[in-house]
Each structure stands twice: as C-alpha cells, then as structure tokens.
PDB file of N, CA and C in Angstrom:
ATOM      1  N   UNK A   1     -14.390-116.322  -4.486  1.00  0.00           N
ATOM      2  CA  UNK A   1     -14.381-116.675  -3.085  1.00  0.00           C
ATOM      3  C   UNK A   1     -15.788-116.464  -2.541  1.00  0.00           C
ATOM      4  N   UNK A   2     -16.026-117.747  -1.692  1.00  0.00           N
ATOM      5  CA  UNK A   2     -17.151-117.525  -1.369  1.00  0.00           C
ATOM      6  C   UNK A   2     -17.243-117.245   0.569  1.00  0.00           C
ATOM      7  N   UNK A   3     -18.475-115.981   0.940  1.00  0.00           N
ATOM      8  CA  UNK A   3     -18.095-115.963   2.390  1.00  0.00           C
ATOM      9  C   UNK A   3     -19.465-116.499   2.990  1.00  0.00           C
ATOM     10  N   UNK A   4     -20.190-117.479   3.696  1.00  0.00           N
ATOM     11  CA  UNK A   4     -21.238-117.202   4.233  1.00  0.00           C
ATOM     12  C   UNK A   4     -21.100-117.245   5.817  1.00  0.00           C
ATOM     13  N   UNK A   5     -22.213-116.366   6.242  1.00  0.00           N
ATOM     14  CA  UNK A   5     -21.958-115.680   7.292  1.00  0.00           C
ATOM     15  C   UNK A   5     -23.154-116.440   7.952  1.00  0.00           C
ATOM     16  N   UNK A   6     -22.837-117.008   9.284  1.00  0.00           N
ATOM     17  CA  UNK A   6     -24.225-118.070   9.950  1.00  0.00           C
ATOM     18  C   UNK A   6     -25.402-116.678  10.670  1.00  0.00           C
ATOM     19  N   UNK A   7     -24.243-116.003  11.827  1.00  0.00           N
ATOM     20  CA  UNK A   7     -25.580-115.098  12.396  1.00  0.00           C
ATOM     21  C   UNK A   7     -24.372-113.387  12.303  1.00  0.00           C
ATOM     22  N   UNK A   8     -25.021-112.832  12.547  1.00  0.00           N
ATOM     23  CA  UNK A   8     -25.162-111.591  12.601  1.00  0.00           C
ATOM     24  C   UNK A   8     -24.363-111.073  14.321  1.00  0.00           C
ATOM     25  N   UNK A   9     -22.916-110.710  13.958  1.00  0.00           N
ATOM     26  CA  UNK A   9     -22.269-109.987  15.516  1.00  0.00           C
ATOM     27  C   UNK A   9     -21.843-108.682  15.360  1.00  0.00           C
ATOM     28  N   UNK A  10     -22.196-107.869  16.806  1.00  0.00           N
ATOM     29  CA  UNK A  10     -21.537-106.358  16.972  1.00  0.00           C
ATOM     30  C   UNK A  10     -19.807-106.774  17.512  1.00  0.00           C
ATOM     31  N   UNK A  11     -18.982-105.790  16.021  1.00  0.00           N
ATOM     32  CA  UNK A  11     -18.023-105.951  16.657  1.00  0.00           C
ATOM     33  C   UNK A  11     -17.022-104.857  16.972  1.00  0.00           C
ATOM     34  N   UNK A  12     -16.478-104.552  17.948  1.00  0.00           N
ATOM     35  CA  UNK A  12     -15.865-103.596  18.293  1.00  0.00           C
ATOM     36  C   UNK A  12     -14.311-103.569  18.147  1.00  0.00           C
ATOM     37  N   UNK A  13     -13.992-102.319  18.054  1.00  0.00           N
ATOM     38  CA  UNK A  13     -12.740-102.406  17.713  1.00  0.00           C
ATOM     39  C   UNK A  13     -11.788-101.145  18.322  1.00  0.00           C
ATOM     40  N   UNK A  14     -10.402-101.451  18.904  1.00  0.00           N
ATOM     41  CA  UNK A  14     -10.157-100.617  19.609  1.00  0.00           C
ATOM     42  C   UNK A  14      -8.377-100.232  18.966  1.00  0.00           C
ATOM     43  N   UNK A  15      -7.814 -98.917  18.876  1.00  0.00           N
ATOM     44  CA  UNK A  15      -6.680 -98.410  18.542  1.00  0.00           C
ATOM     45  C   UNK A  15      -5.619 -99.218  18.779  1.00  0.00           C
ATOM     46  N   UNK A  16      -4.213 -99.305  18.630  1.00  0.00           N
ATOM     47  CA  UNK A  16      -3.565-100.260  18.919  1.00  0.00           C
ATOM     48  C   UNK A  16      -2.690 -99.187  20.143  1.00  0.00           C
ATOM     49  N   UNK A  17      -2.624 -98.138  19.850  1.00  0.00           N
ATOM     50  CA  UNK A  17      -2.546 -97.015  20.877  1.00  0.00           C
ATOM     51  C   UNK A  17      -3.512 -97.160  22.273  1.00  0.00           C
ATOM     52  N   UNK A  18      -3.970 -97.889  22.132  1.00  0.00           N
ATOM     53  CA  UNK A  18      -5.349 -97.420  23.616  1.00  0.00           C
ATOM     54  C   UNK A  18      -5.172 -99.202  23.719  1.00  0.00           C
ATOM     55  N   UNK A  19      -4.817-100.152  23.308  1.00  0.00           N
ATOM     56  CA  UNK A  19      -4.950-101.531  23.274  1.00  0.00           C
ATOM     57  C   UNK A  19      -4.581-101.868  25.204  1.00  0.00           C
ATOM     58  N   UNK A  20      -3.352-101.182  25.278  1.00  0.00           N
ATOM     59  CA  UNK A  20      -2.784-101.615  26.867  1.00  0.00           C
ATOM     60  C   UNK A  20      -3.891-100.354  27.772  1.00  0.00           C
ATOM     61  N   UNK A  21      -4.111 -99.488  27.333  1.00  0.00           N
ATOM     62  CA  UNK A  21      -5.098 -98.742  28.816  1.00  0.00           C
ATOM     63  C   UNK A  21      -5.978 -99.496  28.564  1.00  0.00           C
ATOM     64  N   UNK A  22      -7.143-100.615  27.402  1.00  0.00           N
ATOM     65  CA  UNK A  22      -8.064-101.703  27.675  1.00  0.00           C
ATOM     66  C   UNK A  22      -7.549-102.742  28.329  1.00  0.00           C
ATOM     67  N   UNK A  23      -6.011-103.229  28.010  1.00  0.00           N
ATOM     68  CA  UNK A  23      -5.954-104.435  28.377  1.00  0.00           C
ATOM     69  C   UNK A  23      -5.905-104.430  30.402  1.00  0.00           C
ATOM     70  N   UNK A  24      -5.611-103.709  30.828  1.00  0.00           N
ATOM     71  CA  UNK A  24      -5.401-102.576  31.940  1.00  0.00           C
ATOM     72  C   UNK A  24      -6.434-102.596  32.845  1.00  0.00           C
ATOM     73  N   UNK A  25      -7.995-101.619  31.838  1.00  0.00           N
ATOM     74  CA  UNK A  25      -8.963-101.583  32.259  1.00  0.00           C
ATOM     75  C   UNK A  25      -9.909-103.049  32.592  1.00  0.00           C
ATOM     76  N   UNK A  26      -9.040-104.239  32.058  1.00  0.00           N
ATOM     77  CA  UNK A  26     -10.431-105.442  32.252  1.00  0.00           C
ATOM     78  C   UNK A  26      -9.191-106.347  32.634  1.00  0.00           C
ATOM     79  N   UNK A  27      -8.424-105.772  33.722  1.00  0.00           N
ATOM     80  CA  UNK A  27      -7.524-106.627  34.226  1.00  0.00           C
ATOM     81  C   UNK A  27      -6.586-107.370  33.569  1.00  0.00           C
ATOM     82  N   UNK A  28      -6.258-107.255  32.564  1.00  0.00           N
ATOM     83  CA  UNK A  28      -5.906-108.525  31.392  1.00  0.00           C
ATOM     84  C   UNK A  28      -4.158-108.059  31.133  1.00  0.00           C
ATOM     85  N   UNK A  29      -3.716-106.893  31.440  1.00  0.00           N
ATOM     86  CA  UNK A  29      -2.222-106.373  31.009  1.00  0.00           C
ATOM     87  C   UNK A  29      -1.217-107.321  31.377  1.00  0.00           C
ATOM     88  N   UNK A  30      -1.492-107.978  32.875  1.00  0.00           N
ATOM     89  CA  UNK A  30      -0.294-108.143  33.451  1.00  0.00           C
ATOM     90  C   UNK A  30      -0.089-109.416  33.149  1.00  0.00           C
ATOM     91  N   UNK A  31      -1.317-110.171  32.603  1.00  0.00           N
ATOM     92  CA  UNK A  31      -1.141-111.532  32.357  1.00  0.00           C
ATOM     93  C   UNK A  31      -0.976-111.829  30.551  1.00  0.00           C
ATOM     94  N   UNK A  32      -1.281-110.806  30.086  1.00  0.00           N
ATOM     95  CA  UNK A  32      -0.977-111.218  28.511  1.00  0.00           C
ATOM     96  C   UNK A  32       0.715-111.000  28.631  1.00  0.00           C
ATOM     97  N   UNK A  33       1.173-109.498  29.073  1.00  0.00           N
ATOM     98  CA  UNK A  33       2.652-109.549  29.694  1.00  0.00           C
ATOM     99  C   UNK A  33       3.360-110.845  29.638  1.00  0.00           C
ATOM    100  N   UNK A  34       2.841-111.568  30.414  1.00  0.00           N
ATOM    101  CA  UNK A  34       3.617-112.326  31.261  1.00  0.00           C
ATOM    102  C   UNK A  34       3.138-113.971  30.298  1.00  0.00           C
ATOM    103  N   UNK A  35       2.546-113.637  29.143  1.00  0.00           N
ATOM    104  CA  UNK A  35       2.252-115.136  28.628  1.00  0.00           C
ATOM    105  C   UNK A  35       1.246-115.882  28.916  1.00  0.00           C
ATOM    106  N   UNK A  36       0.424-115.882  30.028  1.00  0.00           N
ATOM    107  CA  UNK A  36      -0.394-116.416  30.710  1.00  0.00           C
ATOM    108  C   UNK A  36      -1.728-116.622  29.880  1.00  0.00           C
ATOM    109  N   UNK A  37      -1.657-116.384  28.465  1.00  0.00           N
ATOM    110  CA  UNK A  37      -3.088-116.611  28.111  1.00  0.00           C
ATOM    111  C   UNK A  37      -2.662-117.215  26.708  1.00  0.00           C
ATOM    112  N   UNK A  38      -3.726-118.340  26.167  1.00  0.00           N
ATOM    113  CA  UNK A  38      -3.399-118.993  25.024  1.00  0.00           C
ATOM    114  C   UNK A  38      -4.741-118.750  23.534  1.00  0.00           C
ATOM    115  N   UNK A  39      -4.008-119.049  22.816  1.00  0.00           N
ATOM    116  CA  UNK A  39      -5.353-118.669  22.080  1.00  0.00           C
ATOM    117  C   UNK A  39      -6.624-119.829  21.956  1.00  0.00           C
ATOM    118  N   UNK A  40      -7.611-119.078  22.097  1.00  0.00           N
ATOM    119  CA  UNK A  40      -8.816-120.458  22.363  1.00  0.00           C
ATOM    120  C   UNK A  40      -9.003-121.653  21.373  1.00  0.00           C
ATOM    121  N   UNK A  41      -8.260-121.493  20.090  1.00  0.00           N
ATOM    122  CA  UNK A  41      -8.465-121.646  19.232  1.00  0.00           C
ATOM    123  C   UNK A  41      -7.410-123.212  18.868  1.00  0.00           C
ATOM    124  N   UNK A  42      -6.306-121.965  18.764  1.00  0.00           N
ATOM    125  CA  UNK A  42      -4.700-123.168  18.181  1.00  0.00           C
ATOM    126  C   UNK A  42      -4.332-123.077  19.699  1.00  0.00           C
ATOM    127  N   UNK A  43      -4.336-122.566  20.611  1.00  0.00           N
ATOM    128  CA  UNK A  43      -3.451-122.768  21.703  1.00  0.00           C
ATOM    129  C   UNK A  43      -1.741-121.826  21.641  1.00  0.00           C
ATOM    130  N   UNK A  44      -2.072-121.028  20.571  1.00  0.00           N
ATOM    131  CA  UNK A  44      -0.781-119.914  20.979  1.00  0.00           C
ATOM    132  C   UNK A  44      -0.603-119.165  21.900  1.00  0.00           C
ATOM    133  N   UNK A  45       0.323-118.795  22.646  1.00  0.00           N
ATOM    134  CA  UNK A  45       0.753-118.162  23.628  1.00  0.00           C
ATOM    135  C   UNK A  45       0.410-116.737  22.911  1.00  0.00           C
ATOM    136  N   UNK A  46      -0.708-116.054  23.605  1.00  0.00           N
ATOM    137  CA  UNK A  46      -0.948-114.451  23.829  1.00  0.00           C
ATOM    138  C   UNK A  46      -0.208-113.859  24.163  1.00  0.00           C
ATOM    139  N   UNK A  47       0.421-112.584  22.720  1.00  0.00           N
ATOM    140  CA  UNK A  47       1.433-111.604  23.415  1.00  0.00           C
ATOM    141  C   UNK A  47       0.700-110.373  22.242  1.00  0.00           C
ATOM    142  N   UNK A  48       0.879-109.365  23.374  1.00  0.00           N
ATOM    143  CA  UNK A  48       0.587-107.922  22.751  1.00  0.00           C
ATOM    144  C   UNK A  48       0.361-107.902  21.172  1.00  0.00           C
ATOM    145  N   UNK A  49       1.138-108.697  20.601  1.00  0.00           N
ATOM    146  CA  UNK A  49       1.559-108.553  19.292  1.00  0.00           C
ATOM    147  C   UNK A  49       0.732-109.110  18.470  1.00  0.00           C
ATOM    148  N   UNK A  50      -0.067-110.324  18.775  1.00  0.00           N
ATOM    149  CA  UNK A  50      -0.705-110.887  18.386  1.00  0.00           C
ATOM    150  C   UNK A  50      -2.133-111.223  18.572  1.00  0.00           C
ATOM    151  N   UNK A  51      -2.516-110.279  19.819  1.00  0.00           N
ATOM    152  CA  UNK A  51      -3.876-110.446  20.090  1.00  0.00           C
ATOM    153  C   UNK A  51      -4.625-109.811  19.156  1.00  0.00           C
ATOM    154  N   UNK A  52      -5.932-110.964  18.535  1.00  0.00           N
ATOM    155  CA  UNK A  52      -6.596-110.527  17.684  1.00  0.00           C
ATOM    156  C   UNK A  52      -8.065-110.453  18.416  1.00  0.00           C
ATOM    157  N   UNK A  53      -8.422-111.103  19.176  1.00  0.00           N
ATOM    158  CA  UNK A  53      -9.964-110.792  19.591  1.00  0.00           C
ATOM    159  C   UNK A  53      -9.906-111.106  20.974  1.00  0.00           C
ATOM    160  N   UNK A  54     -10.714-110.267  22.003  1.00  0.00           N
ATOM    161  CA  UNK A  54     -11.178-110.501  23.086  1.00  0.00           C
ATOM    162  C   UNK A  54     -12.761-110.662  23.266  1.00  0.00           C
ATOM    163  N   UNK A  55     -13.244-111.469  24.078  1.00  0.00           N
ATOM    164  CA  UNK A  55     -14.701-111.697  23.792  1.00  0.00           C
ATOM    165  C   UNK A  55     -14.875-112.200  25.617  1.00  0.00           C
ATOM    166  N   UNK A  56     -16.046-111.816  26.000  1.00  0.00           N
ATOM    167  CA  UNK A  56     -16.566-112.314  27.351  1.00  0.00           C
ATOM    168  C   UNK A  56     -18.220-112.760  27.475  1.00  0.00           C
ATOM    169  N   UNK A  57     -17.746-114.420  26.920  1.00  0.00           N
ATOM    170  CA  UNK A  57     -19.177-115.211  26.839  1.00  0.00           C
ATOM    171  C   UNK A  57     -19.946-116.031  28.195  1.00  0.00           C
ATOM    172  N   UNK A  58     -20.433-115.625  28.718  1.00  0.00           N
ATOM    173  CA  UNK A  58     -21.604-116.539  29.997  1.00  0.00           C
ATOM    174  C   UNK A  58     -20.155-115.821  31.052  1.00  0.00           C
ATOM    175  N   UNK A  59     -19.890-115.053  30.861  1.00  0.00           N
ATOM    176  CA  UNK A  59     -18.907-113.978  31.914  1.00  0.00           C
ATOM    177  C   UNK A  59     -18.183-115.092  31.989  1.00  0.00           C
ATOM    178  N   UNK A  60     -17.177-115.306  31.116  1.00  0.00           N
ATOM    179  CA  UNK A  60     -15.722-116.140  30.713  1.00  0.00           C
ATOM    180  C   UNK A  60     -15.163-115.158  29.734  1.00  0.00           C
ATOM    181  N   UNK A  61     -13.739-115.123  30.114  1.00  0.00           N
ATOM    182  CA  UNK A  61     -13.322-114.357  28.853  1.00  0.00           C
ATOM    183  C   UNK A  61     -11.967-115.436  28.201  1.00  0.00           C
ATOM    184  N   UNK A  62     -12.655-115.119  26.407  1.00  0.00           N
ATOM    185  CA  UNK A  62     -12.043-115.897  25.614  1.00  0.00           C
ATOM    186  C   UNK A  62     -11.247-114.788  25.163  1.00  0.00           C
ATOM    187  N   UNK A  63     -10.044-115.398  24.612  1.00  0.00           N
ATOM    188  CA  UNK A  63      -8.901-114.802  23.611  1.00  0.00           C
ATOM    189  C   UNK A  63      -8.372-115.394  22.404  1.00  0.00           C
ATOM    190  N   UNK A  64      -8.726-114.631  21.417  1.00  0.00           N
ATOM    191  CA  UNK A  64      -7.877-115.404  19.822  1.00  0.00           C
ATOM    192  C   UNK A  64      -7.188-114.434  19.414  1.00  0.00           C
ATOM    193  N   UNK A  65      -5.645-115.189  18.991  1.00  0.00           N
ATOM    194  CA  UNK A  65      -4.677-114.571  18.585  1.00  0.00           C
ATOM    195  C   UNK A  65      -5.254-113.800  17.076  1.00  0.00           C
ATOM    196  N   UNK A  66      -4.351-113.395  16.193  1.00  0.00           N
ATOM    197  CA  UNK A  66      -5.036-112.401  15.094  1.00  0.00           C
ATOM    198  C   UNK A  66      -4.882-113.500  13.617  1.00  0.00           C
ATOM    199  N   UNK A  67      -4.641-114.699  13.905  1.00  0.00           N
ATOM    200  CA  UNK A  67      -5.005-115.140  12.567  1.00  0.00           C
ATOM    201  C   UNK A  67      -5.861-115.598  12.243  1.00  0.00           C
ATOM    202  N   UNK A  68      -6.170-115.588  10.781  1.00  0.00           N
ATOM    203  CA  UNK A  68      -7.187-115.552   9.821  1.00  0.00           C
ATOM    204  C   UNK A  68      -7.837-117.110  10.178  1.00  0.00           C
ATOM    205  N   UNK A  69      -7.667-118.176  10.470  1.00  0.00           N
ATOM    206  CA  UNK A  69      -8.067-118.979  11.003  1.00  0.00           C
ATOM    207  C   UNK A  69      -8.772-119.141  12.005  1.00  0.00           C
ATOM    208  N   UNK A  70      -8.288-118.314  13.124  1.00  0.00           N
ATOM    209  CA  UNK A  70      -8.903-118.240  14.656  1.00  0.00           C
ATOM    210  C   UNK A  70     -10.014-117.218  14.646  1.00  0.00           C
ATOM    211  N   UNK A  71     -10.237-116.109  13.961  1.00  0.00           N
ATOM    212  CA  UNK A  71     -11.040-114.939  13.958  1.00  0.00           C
ATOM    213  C   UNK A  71     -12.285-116.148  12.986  1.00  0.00           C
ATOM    214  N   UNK A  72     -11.941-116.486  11.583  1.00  0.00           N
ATOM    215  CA  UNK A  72     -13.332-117.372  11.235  1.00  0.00           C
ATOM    216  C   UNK A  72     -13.785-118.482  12.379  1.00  0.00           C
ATOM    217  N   UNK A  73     -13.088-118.748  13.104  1.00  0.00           N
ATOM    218  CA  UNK A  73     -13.645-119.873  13.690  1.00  0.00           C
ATOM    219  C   UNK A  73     -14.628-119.130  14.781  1.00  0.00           C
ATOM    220  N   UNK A  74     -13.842-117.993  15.589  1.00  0.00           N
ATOM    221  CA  UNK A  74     -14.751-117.291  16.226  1.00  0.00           C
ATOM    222  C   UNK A  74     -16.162-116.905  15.490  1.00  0.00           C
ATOM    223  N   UNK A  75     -15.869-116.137  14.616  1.00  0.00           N
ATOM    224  CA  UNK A  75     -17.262-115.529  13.867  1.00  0.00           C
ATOM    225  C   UNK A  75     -17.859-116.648  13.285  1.00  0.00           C
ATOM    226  N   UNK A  76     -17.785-118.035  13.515  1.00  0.00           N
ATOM    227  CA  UNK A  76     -18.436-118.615  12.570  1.00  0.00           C
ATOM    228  C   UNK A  76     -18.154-118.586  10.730  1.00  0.00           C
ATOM    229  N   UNK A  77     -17.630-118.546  10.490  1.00  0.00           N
ATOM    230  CA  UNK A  77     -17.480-117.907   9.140  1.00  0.00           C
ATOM    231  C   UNK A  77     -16.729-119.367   8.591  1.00  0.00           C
ATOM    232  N   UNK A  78     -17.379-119.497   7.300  1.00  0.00           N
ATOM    233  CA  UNK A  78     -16.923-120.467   6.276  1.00  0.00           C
ATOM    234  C   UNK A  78     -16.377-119.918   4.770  1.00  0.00           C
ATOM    235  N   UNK A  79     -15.099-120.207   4.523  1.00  0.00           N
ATOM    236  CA  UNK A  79     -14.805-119.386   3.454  1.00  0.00           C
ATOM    237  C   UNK A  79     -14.612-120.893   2.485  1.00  0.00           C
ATOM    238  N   UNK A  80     -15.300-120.803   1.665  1.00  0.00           N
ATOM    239  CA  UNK A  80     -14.976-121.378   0.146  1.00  0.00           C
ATOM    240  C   UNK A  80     -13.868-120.824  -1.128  1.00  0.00           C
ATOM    241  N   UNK A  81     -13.058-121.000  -1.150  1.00  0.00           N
ATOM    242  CA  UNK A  81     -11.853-120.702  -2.584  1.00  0.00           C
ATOM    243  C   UNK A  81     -12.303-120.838  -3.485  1.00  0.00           C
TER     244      UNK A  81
END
C-alpha cells in the first residue's frame, strides 16, 4: 500500500469523553443533536456517533463524518492498493 501525503497538517485530537463539553464549547452540541449538520464530503447526516473531523477554514466550519473516505479527502491523502 502506497500513502502519499501532498502537505504537511497539525492535527488535534480530542477524548470521546470531553467530545460534547467541545461540541458545547464552539456552539456545535445542539445542532449535531438535532441532525442539522451533514458531512462535507458524502452529505451524511452528523450524529455524535459518527463525527470524525471538525475543521474551521477562512472562519467556516466544516464537518466530516469518521469514514475512511471523507478523512482522505480532507487530508488530501491518496492511497494506492
């Protein structure tokens, strides 16, 4: 398997315990709750369960659910088999 990587990102990562006092802290609880957010990616409906990345680009905030598809597309990442 091959991975190449285009640029270079800091990425952070937070407990799944502390996930709702973040989602909380950047306003975001009541609307992942409630469905209100899709993934940027495939367009899945955001739920607790499945949020895989939060990101806030040109002060927009994007959301991708946690599959392996949506996280390479974020990072840029090209995987060869």
């Amino acid at each position: 398997m091959f991975f190449r990587r285009f640029q270079t990102q800091v990425v952070l990562a937070v407990y799944d315990s502390d996930l709702d006092n973040l989602l909380k802290k950047v306003n975001l609880y009541d609307k992942v709750e409630k469905g209100q957010f899709s993934c940027n990616n495939c367009k899945t409906i955001i739920t607790r369960e499945n949020l895989g990345i939060i990101t806030n680009e040109n002060d927009r905030i994007y959301i991708y659910c946690i599959s392996t598809g949506c996280n390479r597309k974020h990072y840029n990442l090209e995987v060869n088999a």
